[in-house]
N, C-alpha and C. Protein backbone atom coordinates (compact mmCIF):
# COMPACT_ATOMS: atom_id res chain seq x y z
N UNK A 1 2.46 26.83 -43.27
CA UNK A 1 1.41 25.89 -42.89
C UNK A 1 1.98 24.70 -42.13
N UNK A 2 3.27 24.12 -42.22
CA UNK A 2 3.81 23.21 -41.98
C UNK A 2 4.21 23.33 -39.98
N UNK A 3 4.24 24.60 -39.76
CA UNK A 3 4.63 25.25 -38.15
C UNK A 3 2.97 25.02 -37.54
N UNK A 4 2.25 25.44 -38.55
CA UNK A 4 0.51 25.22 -37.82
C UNK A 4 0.29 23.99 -37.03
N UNK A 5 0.80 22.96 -37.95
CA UNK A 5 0.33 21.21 -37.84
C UNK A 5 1.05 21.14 -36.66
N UNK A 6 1.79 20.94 -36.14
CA UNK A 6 2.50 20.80 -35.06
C UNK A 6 1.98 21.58 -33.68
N UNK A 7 1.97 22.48 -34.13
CA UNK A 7 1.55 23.80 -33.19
C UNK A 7 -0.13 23.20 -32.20
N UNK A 8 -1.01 23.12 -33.56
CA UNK A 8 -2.13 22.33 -33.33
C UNK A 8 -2.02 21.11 -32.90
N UNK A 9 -1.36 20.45 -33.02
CA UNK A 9 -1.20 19.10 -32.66
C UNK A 9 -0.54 18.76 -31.22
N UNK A 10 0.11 19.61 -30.83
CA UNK A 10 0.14 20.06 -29.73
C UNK A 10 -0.58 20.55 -28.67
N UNK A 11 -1.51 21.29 -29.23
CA UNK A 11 -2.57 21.78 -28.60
C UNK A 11 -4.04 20.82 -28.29
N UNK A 12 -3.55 19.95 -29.04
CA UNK A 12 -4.55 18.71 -28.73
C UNK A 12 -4.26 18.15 -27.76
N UNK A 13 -2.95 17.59 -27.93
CA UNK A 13 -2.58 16.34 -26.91
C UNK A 13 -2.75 17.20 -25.77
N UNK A 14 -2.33 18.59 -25.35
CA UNK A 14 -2.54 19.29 -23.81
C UNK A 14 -4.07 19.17 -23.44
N UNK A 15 -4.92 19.31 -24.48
CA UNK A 15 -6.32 19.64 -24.40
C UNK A 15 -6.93 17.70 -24.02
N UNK A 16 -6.06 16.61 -24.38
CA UNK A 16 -6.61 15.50 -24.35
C UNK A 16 -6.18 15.52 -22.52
N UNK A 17 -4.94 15.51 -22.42
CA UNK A 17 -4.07 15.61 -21.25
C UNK A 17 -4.91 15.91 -19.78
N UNK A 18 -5.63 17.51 -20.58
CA UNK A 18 -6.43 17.70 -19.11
C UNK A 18 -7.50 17.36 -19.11
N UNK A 19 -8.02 16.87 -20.17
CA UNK A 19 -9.30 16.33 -19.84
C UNK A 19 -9.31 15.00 -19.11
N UNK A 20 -8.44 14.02 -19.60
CA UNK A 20 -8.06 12.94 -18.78
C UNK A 20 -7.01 13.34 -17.52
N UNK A 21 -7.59 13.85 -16.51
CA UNK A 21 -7.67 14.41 -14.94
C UNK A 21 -8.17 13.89 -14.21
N UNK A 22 -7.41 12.79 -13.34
CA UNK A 22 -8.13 11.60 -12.26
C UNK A 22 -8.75 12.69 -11.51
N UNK A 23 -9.99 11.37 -11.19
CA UNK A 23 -10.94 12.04 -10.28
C UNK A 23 -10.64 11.92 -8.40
N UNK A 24 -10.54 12.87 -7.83
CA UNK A 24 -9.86 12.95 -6.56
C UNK A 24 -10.88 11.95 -5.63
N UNK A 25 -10.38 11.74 -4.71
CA UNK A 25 -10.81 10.67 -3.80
C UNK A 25 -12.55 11.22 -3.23
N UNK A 26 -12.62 12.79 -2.68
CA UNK A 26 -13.40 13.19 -2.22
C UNK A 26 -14.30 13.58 -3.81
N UNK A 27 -14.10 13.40 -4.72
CA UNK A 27 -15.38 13.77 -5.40
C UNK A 27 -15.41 12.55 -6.63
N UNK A 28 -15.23 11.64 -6.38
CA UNK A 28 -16.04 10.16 -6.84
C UNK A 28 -16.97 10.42 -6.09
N UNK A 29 -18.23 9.74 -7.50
CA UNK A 29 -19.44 9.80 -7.35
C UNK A 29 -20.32 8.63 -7.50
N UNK A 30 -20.42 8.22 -6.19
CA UNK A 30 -20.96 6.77 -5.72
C UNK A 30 -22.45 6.40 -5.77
N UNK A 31 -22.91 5.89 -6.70
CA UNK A 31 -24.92 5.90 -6.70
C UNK A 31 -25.18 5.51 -5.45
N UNK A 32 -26.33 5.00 -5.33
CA UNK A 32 -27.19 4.60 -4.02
C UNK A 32 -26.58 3.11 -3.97
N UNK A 33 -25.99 2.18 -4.58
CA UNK A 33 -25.58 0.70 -4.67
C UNK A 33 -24.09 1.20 -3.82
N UNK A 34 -23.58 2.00 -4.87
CA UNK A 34 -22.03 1.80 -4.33
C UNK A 34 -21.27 2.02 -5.90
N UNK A 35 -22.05 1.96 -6.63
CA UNK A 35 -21.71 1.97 -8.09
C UNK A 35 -20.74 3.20 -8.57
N UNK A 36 -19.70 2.93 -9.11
CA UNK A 36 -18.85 4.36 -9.77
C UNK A 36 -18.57 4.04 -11.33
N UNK A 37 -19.78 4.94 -11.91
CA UNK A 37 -19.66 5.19 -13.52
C UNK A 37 -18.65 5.09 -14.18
N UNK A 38 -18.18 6.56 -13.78
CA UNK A 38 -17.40 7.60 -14.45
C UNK A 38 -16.12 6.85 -14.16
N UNK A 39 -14.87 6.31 -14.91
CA UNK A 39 -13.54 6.50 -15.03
C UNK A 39 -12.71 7.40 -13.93
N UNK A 40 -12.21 6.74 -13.16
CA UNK A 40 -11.29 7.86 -12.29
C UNK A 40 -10.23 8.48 -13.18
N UNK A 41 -10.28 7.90 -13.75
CA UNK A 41 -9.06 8.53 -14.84
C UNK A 41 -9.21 9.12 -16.15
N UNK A 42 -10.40 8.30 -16.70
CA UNK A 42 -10.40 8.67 -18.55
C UNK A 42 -9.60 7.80 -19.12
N UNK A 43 -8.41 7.47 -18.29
CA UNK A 43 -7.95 6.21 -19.36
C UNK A 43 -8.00 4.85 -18.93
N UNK A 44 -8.37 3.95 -20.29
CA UNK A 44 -8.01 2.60 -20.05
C UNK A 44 -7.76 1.85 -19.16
N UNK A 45 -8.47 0.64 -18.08
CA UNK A 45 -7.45 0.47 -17.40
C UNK A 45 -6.77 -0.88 -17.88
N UNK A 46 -5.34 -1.05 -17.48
CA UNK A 46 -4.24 -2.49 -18.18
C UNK A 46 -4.80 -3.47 -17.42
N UNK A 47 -5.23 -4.41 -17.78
CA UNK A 47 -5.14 -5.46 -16.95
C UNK A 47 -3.91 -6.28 -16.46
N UNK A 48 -2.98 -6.30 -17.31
CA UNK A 48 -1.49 -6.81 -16.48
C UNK A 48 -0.98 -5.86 -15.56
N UNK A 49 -1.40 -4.82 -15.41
CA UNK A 49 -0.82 -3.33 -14.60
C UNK A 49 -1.85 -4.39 -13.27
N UNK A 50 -2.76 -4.26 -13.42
CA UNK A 50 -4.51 -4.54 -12.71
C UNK A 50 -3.91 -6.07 -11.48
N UNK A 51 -3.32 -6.57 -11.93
CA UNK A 51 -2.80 -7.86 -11.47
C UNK A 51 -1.61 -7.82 -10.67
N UNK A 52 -0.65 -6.99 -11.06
CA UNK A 52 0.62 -6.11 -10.31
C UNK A 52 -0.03 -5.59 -9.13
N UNK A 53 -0.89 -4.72 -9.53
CA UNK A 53 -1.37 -4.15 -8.30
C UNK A 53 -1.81 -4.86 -6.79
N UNK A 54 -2.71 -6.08 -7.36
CA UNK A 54 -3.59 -7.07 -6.97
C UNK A 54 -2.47 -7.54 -6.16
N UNK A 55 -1.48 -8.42 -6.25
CA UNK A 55 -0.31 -9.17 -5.81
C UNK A 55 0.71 -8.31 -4.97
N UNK A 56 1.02 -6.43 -5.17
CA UNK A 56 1.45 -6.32 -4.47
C UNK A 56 1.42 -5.59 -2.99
N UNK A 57 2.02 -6.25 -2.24
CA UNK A 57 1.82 -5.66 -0.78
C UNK A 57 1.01 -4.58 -0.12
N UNK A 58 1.74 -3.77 -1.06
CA UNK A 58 1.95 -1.60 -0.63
C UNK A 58 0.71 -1.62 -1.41
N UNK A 59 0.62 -2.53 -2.23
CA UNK A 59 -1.18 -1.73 -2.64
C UNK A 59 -2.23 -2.14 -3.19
N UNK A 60 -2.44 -3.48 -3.81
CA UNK A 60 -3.44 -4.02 -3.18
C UNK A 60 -3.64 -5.12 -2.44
N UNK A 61 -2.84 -5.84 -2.48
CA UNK A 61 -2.45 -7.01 -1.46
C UNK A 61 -4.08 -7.66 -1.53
N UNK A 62 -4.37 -7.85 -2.29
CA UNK A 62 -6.05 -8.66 -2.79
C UNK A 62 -5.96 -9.81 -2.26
N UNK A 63 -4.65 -10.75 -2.71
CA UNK A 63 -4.33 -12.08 -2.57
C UNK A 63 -4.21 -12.41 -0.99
N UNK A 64 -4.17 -11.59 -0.22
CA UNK A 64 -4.02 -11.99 1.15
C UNK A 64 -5.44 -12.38 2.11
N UNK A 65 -6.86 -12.03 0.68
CA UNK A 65 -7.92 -12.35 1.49
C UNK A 65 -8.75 -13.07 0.25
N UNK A 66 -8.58 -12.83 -0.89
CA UNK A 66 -9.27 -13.63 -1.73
C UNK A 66 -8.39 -14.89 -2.66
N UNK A 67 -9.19 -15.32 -3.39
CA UNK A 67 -8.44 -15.82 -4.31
C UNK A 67 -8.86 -16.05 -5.76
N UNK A 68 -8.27 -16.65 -6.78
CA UNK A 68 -8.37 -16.34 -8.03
C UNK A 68 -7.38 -17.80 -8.93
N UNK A 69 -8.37 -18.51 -9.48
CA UNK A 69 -7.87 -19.88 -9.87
C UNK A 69 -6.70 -19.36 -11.04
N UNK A 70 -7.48 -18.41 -12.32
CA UNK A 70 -6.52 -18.04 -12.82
C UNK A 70 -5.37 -17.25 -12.95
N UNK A 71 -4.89 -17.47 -11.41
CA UNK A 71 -3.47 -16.57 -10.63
C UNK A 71 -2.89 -17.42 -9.81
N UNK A 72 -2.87 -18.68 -10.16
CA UNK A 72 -3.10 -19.64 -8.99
C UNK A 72 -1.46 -19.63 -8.57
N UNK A 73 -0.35 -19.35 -9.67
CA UNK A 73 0.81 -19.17 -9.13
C UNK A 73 1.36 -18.49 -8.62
N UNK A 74 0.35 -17.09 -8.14
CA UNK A 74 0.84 -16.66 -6.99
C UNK A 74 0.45 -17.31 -5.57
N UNK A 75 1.58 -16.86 -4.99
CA UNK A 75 1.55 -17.79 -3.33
C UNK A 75 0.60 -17.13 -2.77
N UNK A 76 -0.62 -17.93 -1.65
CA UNK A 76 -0.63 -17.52 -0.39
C UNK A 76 -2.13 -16.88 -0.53
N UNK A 77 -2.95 -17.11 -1.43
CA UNK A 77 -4.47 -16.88 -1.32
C UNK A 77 -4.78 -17.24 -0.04
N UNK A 78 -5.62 -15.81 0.12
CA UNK A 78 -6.25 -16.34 1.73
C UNK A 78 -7.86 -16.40 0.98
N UNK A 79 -8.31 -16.85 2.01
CA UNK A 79 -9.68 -17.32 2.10
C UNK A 79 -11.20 -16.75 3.20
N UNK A 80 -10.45 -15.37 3.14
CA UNK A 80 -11.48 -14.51 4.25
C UNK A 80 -12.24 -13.63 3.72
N UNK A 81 -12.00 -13.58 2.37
CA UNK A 81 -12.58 -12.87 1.36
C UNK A 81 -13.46 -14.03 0.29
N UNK A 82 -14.73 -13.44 -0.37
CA UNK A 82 -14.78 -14.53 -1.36
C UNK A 82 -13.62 -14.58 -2.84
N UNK A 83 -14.31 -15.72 -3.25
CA UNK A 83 -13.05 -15.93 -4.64
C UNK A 83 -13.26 -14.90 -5.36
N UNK A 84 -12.69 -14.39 -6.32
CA UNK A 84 -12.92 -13.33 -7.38
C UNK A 84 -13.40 -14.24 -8.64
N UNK A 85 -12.95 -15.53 -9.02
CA UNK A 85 -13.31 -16.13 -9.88
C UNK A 85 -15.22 -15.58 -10.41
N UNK A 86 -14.76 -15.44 -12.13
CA UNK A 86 -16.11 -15.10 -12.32
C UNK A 86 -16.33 -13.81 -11.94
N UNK A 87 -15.42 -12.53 -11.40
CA UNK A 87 -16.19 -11.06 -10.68
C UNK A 87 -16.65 -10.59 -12.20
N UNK A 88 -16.01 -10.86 -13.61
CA UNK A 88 -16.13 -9.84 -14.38
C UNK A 88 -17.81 -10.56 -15.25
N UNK A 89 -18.25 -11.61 -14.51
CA UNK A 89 -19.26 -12.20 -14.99
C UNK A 89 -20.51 -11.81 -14.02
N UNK A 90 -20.34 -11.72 -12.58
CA UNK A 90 -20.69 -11.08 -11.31
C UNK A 90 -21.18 -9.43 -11.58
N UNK A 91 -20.05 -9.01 -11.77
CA UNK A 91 -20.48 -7.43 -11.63
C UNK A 91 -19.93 -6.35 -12.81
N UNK A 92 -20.36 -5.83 -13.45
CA UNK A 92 -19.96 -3.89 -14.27
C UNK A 92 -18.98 -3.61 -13.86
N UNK A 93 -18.53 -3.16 -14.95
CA UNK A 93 -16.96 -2.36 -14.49
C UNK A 93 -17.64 -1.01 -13.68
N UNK A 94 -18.61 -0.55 -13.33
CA UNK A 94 -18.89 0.67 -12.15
C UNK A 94 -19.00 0.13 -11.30
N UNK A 95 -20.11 -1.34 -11.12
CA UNK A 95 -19.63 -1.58 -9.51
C UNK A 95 -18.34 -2.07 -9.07
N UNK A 96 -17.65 -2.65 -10.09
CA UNK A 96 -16.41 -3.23 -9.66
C UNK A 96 -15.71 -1.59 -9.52
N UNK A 97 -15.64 -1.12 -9.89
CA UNK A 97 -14.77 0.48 -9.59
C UNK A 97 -14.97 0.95 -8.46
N UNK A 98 -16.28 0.64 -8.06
CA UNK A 98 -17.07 1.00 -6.40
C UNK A 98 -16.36 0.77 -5.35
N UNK A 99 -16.67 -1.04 -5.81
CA UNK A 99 -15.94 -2.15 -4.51
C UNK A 99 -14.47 -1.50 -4.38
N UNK A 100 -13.68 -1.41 -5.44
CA UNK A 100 -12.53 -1.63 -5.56
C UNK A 100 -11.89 -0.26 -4.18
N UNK A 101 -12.87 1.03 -4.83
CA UNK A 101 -12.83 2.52 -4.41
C UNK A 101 -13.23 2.09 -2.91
N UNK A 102 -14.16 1.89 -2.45
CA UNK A 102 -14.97 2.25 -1.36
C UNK A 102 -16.21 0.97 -1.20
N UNK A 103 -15.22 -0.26 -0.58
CA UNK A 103 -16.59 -1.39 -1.02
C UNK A 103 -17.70 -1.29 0.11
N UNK A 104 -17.34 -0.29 1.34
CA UNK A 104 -18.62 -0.32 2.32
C UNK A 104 -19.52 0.49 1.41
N UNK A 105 -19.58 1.18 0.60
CA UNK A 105 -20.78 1.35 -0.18
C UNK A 105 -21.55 0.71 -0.50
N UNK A 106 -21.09 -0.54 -1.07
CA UNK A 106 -21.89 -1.80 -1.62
C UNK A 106 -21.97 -3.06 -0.43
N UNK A 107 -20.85 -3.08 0.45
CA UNK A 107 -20.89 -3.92 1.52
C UNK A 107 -20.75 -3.40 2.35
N UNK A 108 -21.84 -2.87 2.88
CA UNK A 108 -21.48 -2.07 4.36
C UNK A 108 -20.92 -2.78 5.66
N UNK A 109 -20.89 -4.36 5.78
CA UNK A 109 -20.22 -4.95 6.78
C UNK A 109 -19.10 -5.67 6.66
N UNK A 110 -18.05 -5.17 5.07
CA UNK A 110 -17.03 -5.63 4.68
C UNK A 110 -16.05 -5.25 5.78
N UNK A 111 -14.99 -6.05 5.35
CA UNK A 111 -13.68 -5.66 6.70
C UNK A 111 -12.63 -5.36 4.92
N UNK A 112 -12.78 -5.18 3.82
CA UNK A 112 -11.97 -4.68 2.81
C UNK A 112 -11.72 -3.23 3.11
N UNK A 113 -10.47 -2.97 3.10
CA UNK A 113 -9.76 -1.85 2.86
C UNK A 113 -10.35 -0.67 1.92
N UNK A 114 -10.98 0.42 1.90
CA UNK A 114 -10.94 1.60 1.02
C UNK A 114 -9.69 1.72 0.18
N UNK A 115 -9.33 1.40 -0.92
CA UNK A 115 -8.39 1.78 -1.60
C UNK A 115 -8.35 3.06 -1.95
N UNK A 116 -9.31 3.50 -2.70
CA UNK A 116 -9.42 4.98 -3.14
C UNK A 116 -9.95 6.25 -2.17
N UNK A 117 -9.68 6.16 -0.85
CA UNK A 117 -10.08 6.55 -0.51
C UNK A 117 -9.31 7.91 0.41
N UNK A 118 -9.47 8.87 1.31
CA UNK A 118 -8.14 9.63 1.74
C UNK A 118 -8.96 10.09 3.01
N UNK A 119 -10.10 10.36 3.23
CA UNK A 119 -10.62 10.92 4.56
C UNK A 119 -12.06 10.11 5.06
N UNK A 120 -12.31 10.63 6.34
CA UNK A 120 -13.67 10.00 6.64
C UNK A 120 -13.16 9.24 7.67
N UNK A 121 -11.82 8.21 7.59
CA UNK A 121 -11.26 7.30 8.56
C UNK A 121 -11.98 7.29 9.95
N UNK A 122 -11.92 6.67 10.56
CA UNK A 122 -12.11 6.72 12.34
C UNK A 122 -10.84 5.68 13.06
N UNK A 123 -10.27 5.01 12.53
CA UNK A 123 -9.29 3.80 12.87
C UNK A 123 -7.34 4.35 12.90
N UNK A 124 -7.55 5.39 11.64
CA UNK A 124 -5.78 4.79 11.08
C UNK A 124 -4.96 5.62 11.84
N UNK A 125 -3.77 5.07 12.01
CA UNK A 125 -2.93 6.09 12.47
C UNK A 125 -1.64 6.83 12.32
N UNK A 126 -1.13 7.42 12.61
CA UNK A 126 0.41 8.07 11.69
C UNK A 126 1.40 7.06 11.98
N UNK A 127 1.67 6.54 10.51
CA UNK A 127 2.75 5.45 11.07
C UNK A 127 2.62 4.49 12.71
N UNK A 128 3.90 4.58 12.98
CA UNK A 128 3.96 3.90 14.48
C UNK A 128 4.59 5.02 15.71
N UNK A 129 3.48 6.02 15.22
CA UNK A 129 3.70 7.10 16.39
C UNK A 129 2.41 6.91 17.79
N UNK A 130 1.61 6.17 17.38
CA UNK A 130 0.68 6.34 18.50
C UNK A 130 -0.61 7.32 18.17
N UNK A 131 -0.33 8.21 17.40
CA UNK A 131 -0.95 8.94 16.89
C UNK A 131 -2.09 8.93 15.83
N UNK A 132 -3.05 9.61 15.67
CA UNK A 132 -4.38 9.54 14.80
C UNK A 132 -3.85 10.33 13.78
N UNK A 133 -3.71 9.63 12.22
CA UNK A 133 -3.56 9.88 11.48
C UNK A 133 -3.98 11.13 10.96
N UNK A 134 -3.12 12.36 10.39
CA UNK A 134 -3.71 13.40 10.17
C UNK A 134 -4.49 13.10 8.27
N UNK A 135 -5.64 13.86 8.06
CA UNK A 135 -5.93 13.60 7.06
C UNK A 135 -6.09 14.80 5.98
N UNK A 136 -6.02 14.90 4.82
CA UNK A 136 -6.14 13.50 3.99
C UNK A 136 -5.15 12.66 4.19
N UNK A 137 -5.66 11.18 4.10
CA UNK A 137 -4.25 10.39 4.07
C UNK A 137 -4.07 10.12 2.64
N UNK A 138 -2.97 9.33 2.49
CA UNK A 138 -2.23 8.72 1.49
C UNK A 138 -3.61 7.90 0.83
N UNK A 139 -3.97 7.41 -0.63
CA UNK A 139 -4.95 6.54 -0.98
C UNK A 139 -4.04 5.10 -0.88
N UNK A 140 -4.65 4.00 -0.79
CA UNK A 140 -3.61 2.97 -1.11
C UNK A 140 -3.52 2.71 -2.29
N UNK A 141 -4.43 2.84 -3.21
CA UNK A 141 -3.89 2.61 -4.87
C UNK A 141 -4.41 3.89 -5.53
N UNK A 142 -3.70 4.18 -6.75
CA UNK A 142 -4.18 5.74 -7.11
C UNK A 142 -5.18 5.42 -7.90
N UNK A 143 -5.56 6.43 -8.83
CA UNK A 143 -6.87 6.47 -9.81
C UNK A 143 -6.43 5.38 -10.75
N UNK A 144 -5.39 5.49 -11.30
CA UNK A 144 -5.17 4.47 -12.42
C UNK A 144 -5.04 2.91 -11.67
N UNK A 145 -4.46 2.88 -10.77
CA UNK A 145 -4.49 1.55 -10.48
C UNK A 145 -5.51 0.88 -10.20
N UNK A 146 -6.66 1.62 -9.73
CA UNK A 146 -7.85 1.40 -9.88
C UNK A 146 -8.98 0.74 -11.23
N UNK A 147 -8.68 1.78 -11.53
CA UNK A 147 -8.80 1.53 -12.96
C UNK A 147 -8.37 0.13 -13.80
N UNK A 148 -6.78 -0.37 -13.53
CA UNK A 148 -5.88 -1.39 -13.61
C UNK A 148 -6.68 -2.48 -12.95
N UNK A 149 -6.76 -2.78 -11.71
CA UNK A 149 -7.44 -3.60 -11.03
C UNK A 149 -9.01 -3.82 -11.57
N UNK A 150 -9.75 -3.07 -11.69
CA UNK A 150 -11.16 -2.93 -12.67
C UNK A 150 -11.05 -4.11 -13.98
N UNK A 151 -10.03 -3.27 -14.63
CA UNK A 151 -9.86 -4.04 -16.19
C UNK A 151 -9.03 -5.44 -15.75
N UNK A 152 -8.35 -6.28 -14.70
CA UNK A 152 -8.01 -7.39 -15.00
C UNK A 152 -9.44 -8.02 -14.25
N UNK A 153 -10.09 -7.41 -13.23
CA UNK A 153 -11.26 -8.07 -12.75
C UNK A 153 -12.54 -8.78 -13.88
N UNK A 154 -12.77 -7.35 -14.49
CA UNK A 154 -13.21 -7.92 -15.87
C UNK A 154 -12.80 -8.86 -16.62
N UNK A 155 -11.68 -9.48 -16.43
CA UNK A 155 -11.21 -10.60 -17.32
C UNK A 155 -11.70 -11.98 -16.97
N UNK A 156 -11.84 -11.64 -15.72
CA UNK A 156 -12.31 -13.11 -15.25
C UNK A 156 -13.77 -13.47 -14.97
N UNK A 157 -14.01 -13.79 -16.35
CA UNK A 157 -15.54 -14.45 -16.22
C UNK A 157 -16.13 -16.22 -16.39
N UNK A 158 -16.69 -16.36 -16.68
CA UNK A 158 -17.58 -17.48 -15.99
C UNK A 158 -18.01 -18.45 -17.90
């Protein structure tokens, strides 16, 4: 009986494993707002992961158009974006998953970046070849970081 417990217990964590299976770029499922329910991931997202992300460069580089009082020690808030202050008082963790994914859903005359996103483009291009990016492309932040960015947005309320 003692080989069972293990055996089974094993068979869980694989069975938890695939069920928590990010959801791919092309089949997020966006309401009529822009809204995304469902978890790209199934798991949790960190909010200190959520803030990493936010600050860096390669992927979300947030700070280069908004800003955020309680981050104030990072350098170099731009101001072409509105503040985030208050988003998790503002909006649901689905629309914030939206914006984050695909904010021309919800702002169709945003100049924000698709993070979650990999095809559809009309603009990007391969590196600095001159060339039209073949697609799918690269997402700029994956499912979880998404997710990450979601859960520190939520933190900041009003």
């Amino acid at each position: 009986m003692k080989r069972i417990i293990p055996i089974t217990a094993g068979v869980a964590l694989a069975a938890t494993i695939a069920v928590a299976a990010d959801i791919t770029p092309e089949n997020v499922a966006f309401d009529e707002y822009g809204a995304v329910a469902e978890s790209l991931t199934g798991v949790a997202g960190d909010p200190a992961a959520g803030l990493v992300a936010m600050e860096t460069k390669s992927q979300g580089n947030c700070f280069a158009c908004h800003q955020i009082s309680a981050a104030a020690e990072i350098p170099f808030h731009g101001s072409i974006g509105p503040s985030l202050d208050g988003a998790g008082s503002r909006w649901d963790a689905a629309q914030l998953r939206g914006i984050v994914a695909t904010a021309k859903n919800t702002f169709p005359d945003t100049v924000m970046p698709s993070f979650y996103k990999a095809s559809g483009f009309i603009r990007p291009g391969d590196g600095f070849t001159g060339k039209a990016g073949t697609e799918p492309l690269p997402t700029l932040m994956t499912a979880q970081q998404v997710e990450d960015v979601v859960a520190y947005l939520l933190t900041l309320t009003e």
